[in-house]
PDB file of N, CA and C in Angstrom:
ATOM      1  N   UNK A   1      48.355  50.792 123.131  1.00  0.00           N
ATOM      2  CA  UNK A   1      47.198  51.641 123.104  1.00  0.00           C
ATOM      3  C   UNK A   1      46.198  51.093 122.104  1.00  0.00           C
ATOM      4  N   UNK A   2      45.009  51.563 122.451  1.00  0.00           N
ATOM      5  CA  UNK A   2      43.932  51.506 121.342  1.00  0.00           C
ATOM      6  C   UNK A   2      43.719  52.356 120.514  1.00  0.00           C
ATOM      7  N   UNK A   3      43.144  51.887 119.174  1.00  0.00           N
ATOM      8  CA  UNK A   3      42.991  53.205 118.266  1.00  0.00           C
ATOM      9  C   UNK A   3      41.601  53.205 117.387  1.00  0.00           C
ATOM     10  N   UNK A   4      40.990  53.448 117.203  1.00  0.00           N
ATOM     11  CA  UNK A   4      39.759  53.579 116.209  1.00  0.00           C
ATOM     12  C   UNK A   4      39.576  54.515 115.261  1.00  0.00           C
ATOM     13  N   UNK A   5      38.580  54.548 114.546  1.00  0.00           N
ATOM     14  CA  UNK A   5      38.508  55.533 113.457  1.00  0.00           C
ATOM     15  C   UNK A   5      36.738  56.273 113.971  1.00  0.00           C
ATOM     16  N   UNK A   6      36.767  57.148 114.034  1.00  0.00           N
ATOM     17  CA  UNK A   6      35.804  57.885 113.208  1.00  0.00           C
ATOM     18  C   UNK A   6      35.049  58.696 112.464  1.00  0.00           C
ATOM     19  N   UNK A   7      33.897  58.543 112.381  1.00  0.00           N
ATOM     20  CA  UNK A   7      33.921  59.402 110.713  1.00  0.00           C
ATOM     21  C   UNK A   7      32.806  60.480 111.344  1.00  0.00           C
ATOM     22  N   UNK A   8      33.291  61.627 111.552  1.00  0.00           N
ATOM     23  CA  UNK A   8      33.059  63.022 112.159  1.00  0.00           C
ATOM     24  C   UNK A   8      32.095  64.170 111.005  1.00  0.00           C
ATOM     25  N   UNK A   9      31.349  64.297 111.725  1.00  0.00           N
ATOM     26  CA  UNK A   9      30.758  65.621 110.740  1.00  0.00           C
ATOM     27  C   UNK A   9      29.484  65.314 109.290  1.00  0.00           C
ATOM     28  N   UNK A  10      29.314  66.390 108.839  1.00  0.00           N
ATOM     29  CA  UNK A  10      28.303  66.024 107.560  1.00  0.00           C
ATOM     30  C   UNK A  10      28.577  66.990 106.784  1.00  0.00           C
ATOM     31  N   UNK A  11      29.353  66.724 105.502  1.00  0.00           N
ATOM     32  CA  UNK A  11      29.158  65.318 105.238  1.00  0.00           C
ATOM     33  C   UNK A  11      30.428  64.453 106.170  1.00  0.00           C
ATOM     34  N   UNK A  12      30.481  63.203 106.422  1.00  0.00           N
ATOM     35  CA  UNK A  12      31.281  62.605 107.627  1.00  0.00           C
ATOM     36  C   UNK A  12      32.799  61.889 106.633  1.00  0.00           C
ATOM     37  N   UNK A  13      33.969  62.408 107.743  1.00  0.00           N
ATOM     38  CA  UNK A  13      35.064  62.655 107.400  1.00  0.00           C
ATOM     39  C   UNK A  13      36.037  61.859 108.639  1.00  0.00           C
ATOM     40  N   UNK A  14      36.647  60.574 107.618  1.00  0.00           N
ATOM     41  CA  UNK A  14      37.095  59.876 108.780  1.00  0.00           C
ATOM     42  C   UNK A  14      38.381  60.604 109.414  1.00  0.00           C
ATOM     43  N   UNK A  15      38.160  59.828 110.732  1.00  0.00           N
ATOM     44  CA  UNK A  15      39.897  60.426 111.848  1.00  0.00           C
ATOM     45  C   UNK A  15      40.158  59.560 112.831  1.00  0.00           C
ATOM     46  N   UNK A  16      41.156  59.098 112.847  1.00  0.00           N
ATOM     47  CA  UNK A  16      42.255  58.290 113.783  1.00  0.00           C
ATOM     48  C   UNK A  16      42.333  58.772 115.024  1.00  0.00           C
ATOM     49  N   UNK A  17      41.602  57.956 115.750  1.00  0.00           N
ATOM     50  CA  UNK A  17      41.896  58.602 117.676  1.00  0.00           C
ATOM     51  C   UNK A  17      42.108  57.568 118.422  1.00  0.00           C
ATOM     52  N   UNK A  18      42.827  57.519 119.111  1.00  0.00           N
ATOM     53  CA  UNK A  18      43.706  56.890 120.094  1.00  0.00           C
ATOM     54  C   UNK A  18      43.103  56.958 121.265  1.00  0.00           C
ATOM     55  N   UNK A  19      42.305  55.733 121.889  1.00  0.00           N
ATOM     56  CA  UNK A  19      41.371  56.018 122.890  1.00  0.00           C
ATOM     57  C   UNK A  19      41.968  55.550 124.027  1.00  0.00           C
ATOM     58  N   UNK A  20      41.463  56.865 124.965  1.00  0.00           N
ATOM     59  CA  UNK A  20      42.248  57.207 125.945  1.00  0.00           C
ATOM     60  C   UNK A  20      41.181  57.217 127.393  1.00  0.00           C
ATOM     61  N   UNK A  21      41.399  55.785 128.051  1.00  0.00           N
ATOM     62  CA  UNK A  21      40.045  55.957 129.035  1.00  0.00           C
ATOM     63  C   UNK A  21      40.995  56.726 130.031  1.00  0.00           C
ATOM     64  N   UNK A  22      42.001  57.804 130.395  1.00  0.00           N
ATOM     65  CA  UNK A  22      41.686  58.776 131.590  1.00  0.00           C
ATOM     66  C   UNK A  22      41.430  59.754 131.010  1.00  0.00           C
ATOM     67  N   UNK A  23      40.945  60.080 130.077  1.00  0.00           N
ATOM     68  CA  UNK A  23      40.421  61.199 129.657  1.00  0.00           C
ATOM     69  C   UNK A  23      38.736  61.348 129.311  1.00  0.00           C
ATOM     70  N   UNK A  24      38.068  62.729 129.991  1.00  0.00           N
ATOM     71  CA  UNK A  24      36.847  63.352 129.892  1.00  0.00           C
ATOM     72  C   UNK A  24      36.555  63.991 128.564  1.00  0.00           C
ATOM     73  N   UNK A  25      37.565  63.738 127.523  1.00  0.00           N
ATOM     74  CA  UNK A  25      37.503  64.672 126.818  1.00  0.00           C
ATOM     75  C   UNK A  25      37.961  64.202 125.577  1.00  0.00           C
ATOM     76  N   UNK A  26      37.496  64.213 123.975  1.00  0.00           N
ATOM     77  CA  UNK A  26      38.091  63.235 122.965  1.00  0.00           C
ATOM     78  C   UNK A  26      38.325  64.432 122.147  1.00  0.00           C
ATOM     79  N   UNK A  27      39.791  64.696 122.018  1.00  0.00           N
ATOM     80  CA  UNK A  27      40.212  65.896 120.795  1.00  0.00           C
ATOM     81  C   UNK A  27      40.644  65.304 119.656  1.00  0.00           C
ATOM     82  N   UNK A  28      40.514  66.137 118.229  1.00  0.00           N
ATOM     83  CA  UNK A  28      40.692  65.964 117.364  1.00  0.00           C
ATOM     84  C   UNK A  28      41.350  67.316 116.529  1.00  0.00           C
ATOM     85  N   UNK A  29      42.563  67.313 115.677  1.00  0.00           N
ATOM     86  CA  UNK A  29      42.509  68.031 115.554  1.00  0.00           C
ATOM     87  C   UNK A  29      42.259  69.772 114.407  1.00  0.00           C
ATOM     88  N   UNK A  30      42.089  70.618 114.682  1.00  0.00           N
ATOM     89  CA  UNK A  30      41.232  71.384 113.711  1.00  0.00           C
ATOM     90  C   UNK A  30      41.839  72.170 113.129  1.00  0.00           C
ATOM     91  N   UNK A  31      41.065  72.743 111.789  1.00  0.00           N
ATOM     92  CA  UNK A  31      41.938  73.868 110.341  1.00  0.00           C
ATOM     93  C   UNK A  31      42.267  74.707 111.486  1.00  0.00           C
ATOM     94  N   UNK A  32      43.343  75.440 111.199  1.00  0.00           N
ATOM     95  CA  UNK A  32      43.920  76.479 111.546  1.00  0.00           C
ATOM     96  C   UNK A  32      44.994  76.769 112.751  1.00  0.00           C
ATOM     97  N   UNK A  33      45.029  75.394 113.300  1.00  0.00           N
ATOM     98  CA  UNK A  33      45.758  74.959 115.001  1.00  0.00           C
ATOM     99  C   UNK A  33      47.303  75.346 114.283  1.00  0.00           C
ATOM    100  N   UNK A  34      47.915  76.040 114.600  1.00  0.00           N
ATOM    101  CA  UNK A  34      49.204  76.488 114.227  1.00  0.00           C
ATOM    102  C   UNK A  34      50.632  75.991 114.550  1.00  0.00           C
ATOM    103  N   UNK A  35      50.224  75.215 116.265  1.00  0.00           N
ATOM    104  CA  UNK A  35      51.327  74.380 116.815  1.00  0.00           C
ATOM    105  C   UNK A  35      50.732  72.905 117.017  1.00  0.00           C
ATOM    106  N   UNK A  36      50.200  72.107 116.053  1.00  0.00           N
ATOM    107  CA  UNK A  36      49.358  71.021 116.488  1.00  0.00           C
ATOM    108  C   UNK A  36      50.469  69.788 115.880  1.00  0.00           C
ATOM    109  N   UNK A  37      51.627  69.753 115.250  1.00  0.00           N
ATOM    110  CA  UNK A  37      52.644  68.818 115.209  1.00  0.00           C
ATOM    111  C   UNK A  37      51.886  68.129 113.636  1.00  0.00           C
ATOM    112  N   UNK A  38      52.684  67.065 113.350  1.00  0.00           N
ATOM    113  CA  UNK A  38      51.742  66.009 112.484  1.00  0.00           C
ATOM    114  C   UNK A  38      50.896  65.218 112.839  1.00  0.00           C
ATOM    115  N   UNK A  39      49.896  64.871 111.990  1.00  0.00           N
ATOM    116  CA  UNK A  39      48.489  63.989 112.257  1.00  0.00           C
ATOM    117  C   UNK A  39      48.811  63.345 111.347  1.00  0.00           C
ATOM    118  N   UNK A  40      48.041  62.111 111.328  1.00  0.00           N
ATOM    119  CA  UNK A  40      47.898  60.854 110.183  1.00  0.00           C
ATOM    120  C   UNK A  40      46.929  61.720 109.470  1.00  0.00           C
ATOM    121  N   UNK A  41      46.169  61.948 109.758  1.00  0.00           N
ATOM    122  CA  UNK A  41      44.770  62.797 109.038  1.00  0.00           C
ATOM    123  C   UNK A  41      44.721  64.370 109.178  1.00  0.00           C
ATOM    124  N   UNK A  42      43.941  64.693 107.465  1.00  0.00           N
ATOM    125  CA  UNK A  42      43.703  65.953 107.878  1.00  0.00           C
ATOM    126  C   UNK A  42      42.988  66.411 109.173  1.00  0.00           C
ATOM    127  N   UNK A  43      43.578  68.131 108.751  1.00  0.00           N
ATOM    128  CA  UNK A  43      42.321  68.812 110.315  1.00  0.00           C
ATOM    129  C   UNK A  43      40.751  68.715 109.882  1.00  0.00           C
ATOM    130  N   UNK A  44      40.182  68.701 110.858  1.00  0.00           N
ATOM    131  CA  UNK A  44      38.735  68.981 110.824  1.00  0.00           C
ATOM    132  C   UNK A  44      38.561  70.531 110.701  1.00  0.00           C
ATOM    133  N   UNK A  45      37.611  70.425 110.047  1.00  0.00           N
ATOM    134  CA  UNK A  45      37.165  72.024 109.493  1.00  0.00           C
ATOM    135  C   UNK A  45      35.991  72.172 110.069  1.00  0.00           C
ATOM    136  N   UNK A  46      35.662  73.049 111.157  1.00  0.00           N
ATOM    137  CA  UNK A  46      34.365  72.797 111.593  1.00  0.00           C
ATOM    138  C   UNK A  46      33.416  73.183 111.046  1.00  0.00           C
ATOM    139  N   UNK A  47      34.032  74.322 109.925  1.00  0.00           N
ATOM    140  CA  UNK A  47      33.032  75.146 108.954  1.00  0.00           C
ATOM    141  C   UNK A  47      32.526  74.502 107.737  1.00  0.00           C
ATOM    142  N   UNK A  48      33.317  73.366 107.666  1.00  0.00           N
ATOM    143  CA  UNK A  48      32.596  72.173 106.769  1.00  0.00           C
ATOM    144  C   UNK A  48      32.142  71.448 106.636  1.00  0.00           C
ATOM    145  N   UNK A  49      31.530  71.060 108.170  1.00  0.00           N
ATOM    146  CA  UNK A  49      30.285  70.375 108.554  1.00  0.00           C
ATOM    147  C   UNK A  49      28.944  70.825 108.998  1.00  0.00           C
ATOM    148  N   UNK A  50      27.950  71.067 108.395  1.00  0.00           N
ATOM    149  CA  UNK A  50      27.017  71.154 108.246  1.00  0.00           C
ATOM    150  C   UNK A  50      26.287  71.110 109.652  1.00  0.00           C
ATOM    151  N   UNK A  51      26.660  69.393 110.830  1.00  0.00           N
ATOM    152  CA  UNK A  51      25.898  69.680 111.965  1.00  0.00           C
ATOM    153  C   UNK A  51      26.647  70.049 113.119  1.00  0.00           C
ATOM    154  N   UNK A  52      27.795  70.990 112.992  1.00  0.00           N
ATOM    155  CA  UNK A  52      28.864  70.967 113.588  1.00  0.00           C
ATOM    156  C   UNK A  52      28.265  72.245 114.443  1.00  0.00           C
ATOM    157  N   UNK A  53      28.346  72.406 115.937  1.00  0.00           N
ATOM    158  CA  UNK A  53      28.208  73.532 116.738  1.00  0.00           C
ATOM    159  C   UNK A  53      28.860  73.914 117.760  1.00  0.00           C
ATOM    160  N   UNK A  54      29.210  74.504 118.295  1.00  0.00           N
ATOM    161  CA  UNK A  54      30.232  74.958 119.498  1.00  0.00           C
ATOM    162  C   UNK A  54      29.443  74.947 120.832  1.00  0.00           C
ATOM    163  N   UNK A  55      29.954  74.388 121.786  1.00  0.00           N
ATOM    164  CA  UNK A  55      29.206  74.137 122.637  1.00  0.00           C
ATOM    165  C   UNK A  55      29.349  75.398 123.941  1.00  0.00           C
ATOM    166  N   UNK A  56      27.945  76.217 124.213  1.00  0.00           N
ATOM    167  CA  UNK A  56      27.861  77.230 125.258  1.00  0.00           C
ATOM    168  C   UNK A  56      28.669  76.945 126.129  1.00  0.00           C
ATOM    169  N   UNK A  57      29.150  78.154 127.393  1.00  0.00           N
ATOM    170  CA  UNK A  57      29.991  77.293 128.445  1.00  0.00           C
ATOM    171  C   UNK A  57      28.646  77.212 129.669  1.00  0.00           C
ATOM    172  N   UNK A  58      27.491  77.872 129.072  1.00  0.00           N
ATOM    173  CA  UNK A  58      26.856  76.993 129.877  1.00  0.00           C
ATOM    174  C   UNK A  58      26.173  75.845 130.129  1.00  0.00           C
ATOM    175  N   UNK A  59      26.350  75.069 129.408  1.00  0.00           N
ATOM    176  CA  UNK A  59      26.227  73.299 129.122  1.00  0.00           C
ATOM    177  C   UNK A  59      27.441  72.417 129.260  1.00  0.00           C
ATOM    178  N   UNK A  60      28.682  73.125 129.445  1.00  0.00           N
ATOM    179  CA  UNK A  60      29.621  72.035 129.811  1.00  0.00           C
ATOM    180  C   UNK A  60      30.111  72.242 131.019  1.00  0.00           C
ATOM    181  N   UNK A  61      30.408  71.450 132.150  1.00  0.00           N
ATOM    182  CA  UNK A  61      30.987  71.505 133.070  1.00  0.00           C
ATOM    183  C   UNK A  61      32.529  71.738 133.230  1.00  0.00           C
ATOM    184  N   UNK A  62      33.326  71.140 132.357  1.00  0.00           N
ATOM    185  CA  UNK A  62      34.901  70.667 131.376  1.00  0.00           C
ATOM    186  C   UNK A  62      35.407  72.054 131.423  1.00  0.00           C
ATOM    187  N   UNK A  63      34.608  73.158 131.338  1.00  0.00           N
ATOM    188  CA  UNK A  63      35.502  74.896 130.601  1.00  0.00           C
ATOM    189  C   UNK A  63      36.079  75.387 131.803  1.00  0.00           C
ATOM    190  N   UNK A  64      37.490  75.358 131.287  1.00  0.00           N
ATOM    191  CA  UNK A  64      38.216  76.243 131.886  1.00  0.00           C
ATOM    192  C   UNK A  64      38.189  77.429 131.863  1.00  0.00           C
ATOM    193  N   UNK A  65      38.049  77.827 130.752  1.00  0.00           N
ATOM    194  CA  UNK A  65      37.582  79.077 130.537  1.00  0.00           C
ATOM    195  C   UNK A  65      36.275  79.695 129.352  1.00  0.00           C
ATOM    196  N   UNK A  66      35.904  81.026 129.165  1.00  0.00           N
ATOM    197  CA  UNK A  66      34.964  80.842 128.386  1.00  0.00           C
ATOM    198  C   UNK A  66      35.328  82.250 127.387  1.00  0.00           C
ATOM    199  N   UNK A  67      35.226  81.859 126.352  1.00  0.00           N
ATOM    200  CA  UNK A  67      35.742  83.080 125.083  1.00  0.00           C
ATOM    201  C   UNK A  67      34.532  83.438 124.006  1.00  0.00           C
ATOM    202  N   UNK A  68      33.827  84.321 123.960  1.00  0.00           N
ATOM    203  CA  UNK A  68      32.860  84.623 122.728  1.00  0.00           C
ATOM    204  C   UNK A  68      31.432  83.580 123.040  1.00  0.00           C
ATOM    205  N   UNK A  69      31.625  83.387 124.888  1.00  0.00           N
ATOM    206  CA  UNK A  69      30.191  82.188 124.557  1.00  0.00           C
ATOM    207  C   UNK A  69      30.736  80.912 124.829  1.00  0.00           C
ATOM    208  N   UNK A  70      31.572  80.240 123.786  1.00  0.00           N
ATOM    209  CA  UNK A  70      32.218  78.884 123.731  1.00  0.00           C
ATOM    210  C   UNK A  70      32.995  78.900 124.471  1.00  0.00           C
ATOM    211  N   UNK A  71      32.729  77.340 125.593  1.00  0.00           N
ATOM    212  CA  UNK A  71      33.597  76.452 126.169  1.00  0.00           C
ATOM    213  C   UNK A  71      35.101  76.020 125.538  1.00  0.00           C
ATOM    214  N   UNK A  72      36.028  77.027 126.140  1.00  0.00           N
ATOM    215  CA  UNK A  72      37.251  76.440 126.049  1.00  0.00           C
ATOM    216  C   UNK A  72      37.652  75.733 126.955  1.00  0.00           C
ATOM    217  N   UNK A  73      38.740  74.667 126.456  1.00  0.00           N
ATOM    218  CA  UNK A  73      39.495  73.520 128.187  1.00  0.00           C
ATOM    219  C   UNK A  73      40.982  73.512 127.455  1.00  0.00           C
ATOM    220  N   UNK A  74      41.996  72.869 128.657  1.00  0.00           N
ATOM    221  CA  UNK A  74      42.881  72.834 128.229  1.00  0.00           C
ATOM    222  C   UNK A  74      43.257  71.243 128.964  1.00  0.00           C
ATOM    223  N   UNK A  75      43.954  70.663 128.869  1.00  0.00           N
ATOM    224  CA  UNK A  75      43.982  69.367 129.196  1.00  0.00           C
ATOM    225  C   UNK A  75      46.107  69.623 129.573  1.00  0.00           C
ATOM    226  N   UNK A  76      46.627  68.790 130.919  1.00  0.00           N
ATOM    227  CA  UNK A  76      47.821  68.596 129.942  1.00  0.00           C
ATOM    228  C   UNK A  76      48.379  67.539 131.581  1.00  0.00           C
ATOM    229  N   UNK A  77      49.369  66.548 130.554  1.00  0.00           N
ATOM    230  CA  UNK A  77      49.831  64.919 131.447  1.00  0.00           C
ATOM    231  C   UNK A  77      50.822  65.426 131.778  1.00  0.00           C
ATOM    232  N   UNK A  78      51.180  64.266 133.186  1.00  0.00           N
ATOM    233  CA  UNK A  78      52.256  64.330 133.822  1.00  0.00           C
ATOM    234  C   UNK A  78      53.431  64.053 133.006  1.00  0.00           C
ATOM    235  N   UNK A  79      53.542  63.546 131.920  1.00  0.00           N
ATOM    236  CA  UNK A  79      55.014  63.389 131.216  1.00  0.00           C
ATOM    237  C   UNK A  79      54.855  64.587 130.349  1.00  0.00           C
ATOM    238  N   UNK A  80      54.121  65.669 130.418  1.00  0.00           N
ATOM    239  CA  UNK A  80      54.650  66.757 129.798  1.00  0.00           C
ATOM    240  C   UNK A  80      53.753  67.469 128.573  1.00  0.00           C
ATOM    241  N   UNK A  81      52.880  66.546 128.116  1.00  0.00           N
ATOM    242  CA  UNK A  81      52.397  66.907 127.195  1.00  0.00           C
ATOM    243  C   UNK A  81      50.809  67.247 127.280  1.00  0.00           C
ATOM    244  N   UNK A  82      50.258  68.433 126.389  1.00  0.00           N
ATOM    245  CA  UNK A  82      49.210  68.953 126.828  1.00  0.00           C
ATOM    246  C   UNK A  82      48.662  69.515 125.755  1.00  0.00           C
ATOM    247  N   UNK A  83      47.020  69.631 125.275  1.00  0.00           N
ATOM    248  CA  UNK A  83      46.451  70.383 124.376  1.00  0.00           C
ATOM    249  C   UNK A  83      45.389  71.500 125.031  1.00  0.00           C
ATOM    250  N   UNK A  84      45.063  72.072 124.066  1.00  0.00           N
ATOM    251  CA  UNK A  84      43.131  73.000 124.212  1.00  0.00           C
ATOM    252  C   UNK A  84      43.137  73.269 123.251  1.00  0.00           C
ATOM    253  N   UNK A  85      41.821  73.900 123.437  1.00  0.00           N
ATOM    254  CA  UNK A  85      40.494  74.089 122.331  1.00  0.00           C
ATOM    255  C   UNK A  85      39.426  74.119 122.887  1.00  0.00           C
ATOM    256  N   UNK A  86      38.355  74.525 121.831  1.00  0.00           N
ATOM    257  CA  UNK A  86      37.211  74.826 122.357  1.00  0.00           C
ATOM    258  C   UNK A  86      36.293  73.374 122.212  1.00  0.00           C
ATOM    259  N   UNK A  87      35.354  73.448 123.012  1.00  0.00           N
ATOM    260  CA  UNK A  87      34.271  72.229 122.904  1.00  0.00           C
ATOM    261  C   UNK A  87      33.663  72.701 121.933  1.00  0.00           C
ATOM    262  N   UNK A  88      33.306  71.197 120.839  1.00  0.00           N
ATOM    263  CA  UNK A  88      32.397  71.258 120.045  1.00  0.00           C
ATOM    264  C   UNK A  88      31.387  70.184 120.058  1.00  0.00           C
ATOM    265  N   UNK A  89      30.612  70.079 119.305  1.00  0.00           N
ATOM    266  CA  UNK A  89      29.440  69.000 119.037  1.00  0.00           C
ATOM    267  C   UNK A  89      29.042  68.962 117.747  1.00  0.00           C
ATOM    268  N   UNK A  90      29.176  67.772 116.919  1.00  0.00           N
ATOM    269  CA  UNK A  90      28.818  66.958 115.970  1.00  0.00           C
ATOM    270  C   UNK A  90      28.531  65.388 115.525  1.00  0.00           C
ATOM    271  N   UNK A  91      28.348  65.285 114.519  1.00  0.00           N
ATOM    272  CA  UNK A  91      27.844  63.839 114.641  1.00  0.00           C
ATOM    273  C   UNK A  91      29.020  62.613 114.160  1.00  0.00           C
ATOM    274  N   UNK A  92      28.858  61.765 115.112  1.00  0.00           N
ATOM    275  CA  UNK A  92      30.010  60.470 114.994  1.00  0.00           C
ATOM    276  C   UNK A  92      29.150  59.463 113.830  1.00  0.00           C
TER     277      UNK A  92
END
């Protein structure tokens, strides 16, 4: 696999992602995820970035479902494994 870094948010806060071309969708993961396993890196705090916003579900096509406004999705592979969360938008 491939892996890169980037540095997410403002002020910008690096993170390890594993790039994944069958996927529509680049997760990372965030304060408070309760079953999210270990990461090399902390969570992202979305409340600690400054240009950080949640994206309407009416601007994404991706939402499975929609909670408070924000685009939630859930993603999950044939060998078993699967995440969600809500769409966000900030700066790389």
């Amino acid at each position: 696999y491939y892996a890169v870094v980037l540095h997410i948010g403002t002020p910008p806060r690096p993170f390890s992602l594993i790039v994944d071309t069958g996927s529509s969708v680049t997760a990372i993961v965030c304060a408070g995820c309760d079953r999210c396993g270990r990461h090399a890196n902390a969570r992202f705090d979305p409340e600690s970035s400054h240009t950080f916003a949640r994206v309407p579900c009416s601007e994404a096509p991706q939402c499975t479902s929609c909670q408070k406004h924000t685009c939630s999705y859930s993603v999950s592979y044939q060998e078993g494994s699967s995440y969600s969360g809500f769409l966000g938008r900030d700066l790389l």
